[in-house]
N, C-alpha and C. Protein backbone atom coordinates (compact mmCIF):
# COMPACT_ATOMS: atom_id res chain seq x y z
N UNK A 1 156.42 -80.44 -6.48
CA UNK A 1 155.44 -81.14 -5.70
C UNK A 1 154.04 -80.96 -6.30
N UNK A 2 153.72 -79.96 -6.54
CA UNK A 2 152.26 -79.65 -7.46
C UNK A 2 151.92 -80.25 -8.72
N UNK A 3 153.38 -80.40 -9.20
CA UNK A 3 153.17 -81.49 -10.69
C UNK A 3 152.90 -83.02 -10.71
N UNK A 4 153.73 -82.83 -9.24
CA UNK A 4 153.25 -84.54 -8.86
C UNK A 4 152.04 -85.05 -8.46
N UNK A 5 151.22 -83.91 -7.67
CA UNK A 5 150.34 -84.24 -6.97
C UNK A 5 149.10 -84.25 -8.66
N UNK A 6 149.56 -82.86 -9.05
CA UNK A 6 148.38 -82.94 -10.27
C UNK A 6 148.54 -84.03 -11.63
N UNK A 7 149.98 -84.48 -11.75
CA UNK A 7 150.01 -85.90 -12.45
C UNK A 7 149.37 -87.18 -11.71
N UNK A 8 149.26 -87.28 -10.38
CA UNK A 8 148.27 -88.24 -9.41
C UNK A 8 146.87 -88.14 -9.42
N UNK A 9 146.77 -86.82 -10.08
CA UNK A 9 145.39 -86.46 -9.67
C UNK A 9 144.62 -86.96 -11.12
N UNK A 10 145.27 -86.75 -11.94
CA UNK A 10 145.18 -87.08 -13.60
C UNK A 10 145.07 -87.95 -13.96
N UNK A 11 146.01 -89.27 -13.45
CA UNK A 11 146.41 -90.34 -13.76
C UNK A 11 145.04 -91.48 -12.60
N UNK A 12 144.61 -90.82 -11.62
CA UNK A 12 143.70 -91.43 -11.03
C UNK A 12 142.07 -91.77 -11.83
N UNK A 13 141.80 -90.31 -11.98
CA UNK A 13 140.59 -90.28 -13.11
C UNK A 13 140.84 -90.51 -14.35
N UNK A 14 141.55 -91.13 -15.13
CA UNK A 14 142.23 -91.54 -16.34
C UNK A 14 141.87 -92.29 -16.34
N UNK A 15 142.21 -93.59 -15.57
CA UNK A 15 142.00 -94.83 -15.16
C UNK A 15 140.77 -95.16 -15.01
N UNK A 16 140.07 -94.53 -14.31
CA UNK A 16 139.00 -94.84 -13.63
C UNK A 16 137.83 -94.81 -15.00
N UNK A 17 137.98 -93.76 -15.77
CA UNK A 17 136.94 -93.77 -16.89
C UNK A 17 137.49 -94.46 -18.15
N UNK A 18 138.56 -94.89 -18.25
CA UNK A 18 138.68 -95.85 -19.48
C UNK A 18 139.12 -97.42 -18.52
N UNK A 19 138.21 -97.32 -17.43
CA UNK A 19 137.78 -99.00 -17.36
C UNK A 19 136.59 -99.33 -18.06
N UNK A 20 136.33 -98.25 -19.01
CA UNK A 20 134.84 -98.73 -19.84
C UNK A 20 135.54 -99.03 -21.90
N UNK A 21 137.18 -98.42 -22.13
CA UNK A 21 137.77 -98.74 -22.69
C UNK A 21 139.13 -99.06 -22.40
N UNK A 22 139.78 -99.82 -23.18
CA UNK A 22 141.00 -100.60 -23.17
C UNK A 22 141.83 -100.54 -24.74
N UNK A 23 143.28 -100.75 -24.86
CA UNK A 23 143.79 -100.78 -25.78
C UNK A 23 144.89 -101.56 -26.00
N UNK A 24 145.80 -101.82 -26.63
CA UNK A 24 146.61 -102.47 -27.09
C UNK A 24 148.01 -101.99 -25.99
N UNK A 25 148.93 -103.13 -25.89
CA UNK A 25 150.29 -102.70 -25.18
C UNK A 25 151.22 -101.66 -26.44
N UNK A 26 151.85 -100.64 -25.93
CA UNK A 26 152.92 -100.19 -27.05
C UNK A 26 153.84 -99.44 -25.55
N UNK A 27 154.96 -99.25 -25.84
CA UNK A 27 156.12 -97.52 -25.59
C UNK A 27 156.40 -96.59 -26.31
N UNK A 28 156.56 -95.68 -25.30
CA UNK A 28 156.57 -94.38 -25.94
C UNK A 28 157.11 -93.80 -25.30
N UNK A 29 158.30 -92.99 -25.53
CA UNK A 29 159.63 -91.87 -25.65
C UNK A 29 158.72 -90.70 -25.10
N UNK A 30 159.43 -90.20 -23.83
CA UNK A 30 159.18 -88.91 -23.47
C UNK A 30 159.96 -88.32 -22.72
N UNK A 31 160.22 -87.44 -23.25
CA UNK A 31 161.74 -86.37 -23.20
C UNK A 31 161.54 -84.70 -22.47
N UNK A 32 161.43 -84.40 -21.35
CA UNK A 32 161.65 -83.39 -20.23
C UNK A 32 162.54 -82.64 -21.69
N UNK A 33 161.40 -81.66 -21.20
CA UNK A 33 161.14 -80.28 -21.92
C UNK A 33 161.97 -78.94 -21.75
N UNK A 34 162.84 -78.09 -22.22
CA UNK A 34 163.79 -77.36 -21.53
C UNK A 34 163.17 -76.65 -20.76
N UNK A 35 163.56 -75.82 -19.52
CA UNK A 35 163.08 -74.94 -18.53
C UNK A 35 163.65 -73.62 -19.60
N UNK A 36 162.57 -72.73 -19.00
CA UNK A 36 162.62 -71.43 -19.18
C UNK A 36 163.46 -70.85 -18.87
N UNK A 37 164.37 -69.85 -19.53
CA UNK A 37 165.36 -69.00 -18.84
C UNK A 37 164.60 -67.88 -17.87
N UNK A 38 163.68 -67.20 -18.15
CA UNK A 38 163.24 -66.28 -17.17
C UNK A 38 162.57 -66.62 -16.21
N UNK A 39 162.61 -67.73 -16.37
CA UNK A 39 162.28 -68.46 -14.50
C UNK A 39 160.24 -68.21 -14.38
N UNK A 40 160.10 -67.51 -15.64
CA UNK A 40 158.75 -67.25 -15.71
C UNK A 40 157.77 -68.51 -16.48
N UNK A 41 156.60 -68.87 -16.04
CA UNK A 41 155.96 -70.09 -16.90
C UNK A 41 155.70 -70.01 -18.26
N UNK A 42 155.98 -71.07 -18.76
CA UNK A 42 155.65 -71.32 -20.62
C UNK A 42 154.32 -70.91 -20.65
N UNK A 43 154.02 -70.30 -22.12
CA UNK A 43 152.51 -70.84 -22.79
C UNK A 43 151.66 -72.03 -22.30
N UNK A 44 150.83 -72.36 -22.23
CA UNK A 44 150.07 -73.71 -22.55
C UNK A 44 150.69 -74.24 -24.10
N UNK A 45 150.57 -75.58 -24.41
CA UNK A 45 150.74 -75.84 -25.06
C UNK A 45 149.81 -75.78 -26.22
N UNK A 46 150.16 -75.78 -27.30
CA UNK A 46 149.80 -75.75 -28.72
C UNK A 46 149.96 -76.71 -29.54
N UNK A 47 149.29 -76.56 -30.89
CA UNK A 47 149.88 -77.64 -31.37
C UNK A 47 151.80 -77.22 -31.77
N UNK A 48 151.58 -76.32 -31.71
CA UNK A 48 153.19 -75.60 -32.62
C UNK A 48 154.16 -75.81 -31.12
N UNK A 49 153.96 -76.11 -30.23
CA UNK A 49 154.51 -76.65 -29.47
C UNK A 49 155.33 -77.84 -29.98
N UNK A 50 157.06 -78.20 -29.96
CA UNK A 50 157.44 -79.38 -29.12
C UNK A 50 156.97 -80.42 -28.94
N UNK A 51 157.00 -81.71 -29.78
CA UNK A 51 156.15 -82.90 -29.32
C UNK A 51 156.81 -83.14 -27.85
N UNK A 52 158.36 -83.21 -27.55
CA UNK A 52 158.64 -83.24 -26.22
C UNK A 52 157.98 -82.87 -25.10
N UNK A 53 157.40 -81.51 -25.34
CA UNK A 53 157.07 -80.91 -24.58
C UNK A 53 155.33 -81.27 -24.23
N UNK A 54 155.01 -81.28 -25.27
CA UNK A 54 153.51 -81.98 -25.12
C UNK A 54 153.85 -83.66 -24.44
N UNK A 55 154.63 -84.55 -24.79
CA UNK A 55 154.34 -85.59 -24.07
C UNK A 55 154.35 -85.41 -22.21
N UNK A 56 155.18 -84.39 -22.06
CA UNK A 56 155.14 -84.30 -20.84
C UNK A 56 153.89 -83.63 -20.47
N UNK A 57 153.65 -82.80 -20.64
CA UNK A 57 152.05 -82.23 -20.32
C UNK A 57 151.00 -83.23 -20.72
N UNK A 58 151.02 -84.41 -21.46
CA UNK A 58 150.24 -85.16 -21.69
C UNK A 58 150.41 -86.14 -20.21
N UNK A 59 151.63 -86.55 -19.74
CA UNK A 59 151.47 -87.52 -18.84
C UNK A 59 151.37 -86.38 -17.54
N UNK A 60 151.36 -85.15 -17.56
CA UNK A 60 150.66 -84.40 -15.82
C UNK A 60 149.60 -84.71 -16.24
N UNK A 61 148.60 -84.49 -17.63
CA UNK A 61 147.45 -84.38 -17.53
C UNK A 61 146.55 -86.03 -16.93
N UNK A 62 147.73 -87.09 -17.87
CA UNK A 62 146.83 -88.43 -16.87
C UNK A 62 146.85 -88.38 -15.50
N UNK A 63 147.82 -88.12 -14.98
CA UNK A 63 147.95 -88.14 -13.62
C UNK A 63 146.63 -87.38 -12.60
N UNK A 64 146.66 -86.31 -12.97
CA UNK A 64 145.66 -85.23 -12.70
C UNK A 64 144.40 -85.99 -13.15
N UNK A 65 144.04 -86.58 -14.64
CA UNK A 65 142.85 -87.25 -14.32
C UNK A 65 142.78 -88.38 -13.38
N UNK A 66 143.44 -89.32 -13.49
CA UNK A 66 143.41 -90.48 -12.85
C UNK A 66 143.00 -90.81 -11.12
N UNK A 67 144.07 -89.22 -11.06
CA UNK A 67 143.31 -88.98 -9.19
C UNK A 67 142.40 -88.11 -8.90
N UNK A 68 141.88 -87.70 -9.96
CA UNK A 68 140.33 -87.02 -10.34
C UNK A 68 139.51 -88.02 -9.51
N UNK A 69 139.85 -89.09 -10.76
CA UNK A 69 138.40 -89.93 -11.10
C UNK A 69 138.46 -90.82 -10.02
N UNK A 70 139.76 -91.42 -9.14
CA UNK A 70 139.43 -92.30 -8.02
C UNK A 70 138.73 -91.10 -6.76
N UNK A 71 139.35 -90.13 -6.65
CA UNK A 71 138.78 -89.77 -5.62
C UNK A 71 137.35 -88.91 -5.82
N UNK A 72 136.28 -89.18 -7.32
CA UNK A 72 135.22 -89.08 -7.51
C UNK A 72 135.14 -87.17 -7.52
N UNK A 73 136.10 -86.41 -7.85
CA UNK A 73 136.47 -85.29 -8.30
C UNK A 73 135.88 -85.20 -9.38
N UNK A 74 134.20 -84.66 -9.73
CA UNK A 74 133.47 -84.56 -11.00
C UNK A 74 134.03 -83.33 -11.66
N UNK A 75 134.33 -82.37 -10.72
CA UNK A 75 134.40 -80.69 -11.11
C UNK A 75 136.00 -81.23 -11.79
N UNK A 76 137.05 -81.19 -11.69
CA UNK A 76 138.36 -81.48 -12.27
C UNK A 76 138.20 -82.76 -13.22
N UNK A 77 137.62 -84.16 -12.69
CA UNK A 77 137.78 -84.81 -14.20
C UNK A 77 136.48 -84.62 -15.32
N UNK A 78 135.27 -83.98 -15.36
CA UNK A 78 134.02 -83.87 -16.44
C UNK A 78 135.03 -82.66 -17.20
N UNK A 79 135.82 -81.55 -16.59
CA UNK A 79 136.39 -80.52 -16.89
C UNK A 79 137.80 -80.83 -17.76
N UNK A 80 137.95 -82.11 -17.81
CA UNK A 80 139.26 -82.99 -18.65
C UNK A 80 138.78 -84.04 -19.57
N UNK A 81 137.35 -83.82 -19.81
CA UNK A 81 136.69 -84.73 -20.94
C UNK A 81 137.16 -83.94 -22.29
N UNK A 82 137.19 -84.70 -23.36
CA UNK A 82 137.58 -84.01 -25.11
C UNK A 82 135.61 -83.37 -25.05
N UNK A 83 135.68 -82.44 -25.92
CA UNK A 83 134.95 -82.09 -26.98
C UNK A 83 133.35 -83.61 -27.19
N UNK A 84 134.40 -84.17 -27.70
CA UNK A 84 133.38 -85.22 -28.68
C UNK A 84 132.87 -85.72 -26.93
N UNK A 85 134.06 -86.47 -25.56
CA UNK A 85 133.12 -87.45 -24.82
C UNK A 85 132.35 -86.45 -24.16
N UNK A 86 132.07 -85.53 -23.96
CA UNK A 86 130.84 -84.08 -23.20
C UNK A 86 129.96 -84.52 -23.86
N UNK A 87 129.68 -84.57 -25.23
CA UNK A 87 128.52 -84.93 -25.84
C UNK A 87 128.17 -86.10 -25.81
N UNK A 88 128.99 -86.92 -25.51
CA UNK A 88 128.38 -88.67 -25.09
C UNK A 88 127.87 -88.99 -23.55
N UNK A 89 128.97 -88.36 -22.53
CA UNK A 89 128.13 -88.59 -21.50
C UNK A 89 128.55 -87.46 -20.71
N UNK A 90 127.32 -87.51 -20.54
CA UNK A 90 126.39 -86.20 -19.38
C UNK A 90 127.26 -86.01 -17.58
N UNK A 91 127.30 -84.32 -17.30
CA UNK A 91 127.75 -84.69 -16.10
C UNK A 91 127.58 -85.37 -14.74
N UNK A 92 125.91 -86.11 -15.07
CA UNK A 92 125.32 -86.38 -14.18
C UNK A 92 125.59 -88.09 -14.02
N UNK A 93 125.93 -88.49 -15.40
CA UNK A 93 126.08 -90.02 -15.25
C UNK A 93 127.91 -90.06 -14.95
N UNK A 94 128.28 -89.50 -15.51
CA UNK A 94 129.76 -88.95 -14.82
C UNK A 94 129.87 -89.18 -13.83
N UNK A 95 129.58 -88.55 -12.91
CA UNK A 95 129.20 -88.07 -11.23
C UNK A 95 128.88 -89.57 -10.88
N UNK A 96 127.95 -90.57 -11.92
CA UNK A 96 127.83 -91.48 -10.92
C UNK A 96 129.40 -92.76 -11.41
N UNK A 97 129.22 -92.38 -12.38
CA UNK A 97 130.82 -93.45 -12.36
C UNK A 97 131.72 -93.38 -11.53
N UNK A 98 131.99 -91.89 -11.61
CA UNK A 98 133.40 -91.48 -10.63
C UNK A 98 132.74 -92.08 -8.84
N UNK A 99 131.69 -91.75 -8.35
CA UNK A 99 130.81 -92.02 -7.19
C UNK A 99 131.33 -93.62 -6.98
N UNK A 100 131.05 -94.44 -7.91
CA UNK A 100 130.91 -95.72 -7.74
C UNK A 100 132.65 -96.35 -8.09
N UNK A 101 133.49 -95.54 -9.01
CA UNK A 101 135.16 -95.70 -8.63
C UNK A 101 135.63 -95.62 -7.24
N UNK A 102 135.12 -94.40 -6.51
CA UNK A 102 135.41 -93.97 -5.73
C UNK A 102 135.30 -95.17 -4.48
N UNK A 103 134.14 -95.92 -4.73
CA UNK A 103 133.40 -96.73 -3.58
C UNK A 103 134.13 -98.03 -3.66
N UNK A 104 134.21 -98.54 -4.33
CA UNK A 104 134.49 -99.84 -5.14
C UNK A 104 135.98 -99.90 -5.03
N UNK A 105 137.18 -98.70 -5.18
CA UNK A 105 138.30 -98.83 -5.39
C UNK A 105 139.47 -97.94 -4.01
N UNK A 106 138.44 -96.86 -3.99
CA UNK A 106 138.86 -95.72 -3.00
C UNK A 106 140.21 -94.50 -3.77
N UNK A 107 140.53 -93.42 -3.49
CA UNK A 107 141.02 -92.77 -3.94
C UNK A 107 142.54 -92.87 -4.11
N UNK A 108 142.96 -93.71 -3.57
CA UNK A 108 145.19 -94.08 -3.94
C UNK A 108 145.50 -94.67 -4.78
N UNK A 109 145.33 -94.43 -5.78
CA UNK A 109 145.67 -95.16 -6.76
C UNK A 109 146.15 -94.71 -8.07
N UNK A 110 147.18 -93.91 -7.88
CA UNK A 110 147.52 -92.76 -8.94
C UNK A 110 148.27 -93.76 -10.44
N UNK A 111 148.45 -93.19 -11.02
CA UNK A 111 149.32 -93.65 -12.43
C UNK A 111 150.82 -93.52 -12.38
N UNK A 112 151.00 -94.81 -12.50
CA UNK A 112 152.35 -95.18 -12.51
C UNK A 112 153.00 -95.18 -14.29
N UNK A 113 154.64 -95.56 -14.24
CA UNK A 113 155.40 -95.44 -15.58
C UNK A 113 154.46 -95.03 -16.77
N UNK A 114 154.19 -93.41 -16.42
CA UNK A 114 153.58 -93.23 -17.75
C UNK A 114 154.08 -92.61 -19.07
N UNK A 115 154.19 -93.13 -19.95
CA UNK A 115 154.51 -92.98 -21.45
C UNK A 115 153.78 -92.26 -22.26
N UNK A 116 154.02 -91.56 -22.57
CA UNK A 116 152.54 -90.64 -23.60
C UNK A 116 153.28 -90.22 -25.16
N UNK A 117 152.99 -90.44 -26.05
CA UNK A 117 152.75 -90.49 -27.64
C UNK A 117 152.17 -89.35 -28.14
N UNK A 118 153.12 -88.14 -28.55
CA UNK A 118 152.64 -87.07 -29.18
C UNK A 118 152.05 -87.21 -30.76
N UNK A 119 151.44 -86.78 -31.16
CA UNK A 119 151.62 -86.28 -32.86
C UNK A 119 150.75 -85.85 -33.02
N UNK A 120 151.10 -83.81 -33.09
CA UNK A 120 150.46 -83.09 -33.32
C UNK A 120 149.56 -82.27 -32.44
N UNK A 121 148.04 -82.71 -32.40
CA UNK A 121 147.06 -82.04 -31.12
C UNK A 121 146.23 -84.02 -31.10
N UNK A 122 147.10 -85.03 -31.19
CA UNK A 122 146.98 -86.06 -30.34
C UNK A 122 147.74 -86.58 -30.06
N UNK A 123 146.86 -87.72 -28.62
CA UNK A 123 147.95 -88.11 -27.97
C UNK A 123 147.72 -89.49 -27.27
N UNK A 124 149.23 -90.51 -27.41
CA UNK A 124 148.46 -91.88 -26.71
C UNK A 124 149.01 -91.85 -25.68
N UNK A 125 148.37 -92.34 -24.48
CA UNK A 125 149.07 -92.79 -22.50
C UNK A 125 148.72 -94.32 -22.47
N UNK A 126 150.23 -94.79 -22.02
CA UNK A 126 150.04 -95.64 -21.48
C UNK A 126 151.22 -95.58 -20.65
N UNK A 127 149.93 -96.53 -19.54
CA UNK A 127 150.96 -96.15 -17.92
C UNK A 127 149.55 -97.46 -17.18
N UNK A 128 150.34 -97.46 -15.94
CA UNK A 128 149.70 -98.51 -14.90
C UNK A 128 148.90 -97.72 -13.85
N UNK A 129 148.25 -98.34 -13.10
CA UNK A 129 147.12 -97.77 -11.95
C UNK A 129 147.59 -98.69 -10.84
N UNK A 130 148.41 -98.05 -9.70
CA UNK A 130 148.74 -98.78 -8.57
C UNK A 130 147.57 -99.27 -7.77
N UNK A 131 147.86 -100.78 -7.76
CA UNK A 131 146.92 -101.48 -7.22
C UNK A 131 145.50 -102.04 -8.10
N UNK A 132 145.59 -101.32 -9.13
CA UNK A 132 144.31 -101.95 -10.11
C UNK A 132 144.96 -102.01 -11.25
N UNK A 133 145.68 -103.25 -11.43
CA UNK A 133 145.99 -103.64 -12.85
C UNK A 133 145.36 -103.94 -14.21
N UNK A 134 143.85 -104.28 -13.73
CA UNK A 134 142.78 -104.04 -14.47
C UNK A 134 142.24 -102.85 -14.99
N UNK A 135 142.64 -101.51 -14.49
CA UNK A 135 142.49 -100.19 -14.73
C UNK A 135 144.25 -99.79 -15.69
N UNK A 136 144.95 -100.89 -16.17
CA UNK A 136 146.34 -100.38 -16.63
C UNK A 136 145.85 -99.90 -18.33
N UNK A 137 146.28 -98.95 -18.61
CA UNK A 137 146.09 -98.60 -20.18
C UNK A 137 147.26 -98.50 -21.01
N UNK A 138 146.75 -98.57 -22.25
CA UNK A 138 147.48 -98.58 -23.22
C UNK A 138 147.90 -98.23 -24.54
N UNK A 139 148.07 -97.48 -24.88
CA UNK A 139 148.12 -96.28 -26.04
C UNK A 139 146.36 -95.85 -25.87
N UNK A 140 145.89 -95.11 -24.55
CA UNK A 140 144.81 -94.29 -24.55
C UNK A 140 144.53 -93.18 -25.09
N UNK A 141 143.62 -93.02 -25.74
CA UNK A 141 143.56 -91.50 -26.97
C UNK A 141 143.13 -90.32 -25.99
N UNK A 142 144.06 -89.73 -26.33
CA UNK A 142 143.83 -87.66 -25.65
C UNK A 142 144.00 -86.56 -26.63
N UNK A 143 143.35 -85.97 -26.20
CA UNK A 143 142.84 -84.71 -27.73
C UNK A 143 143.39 -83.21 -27.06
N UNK A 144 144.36 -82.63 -27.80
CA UNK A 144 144.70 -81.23 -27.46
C UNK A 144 143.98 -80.36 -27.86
N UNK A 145 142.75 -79.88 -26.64
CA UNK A 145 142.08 -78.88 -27.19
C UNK A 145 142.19 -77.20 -26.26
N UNK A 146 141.88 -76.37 -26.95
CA UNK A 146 142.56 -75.46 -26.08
C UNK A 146 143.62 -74.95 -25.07
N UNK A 147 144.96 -75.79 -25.78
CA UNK A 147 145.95 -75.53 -24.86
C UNK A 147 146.37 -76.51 -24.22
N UNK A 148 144.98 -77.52 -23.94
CA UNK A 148 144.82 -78.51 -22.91
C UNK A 148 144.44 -79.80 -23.33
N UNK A 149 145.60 -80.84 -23.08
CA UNK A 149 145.16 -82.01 -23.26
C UNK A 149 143.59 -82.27 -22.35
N UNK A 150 142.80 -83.15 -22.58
CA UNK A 150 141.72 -83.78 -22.57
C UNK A 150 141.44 -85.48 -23.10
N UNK A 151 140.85 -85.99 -22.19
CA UNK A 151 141.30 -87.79 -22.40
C UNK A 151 139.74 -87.56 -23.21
N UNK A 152 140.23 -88.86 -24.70
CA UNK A 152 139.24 -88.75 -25.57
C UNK A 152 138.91 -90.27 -25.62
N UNK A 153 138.85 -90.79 -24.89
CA UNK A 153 138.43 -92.24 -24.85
C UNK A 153 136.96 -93.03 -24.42
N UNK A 154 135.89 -91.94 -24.71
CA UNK A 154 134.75 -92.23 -24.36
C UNK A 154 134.38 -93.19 -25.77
């Protein structure tokens, strides 16, 4: 239930900040990752990680943004920006995008059939936004940094 809610939460603010980019239609293969025998949690991912395993942590991470960014969650989606978009935009103009997603669209609107494209420490999502088909993406660029995917589509 927590993976679902934080793939909703991902996949909300995903959406919401690459309605300022868009990309091409493609699919992409993603293959559930083996469970742990000691019932204890994996590493974060790496690059030496499993592309399997990264596509799946790539599509919790849209999810988790996507319902970031509709329900105007600055602290969880500015905190899922790459490296490079922090230095393009500020948390304050952030705050007002997500503000004005939030108003304009309202917060239900999580990410649907999402597909995510490993290779290496990148990664492409594409998946749909229930109810805003205009918010649907498509091979969207995400950057594995520290463990942690991060949407790099500023």
């Amino acid at each position: 239930m927590r993976t679902r809610a934080t793939i909703t939460t991902a996949a909300l603010l995903l959406a919401a900040l690459t309605a300022c980019s868009s990309g091409s239609s493609s699919t992409a293969t993603d293959t559930p990752s083996p469970a742990s025998d000691t019932g204890t949690p994996a590493a974060e991912p790496t690059v030496s990680v499993p592309a399997d395993h990264k596509g799946d942590d790539l599509a919790a991470a849209v999810a988790v943004y996507t319902a970031a960014y509709f329900a105007a969650d600055v602290d969880t989606g500015y905190g899922m920006l790459s490296a490079r978009c922090t230095k393009q935009i500020d948390e304050a103009m952030y705050r007002g995008i997500l503000e004005q997603a939030k108003t304009d669209y309202g917060p239900d609107h999580p990410a649907t059939d999402v597909q995510a494209e490993v290779a290496g420490g990148l990664g492409r999502a594409t998946y749909k936004v229930k109810g805003l088909p205009k918010f649907d993406q498509a091979k969207q660029p995400w950057a594995l940094e520290g463990g942690a995917w991060k949407y790099d589509a500023c």
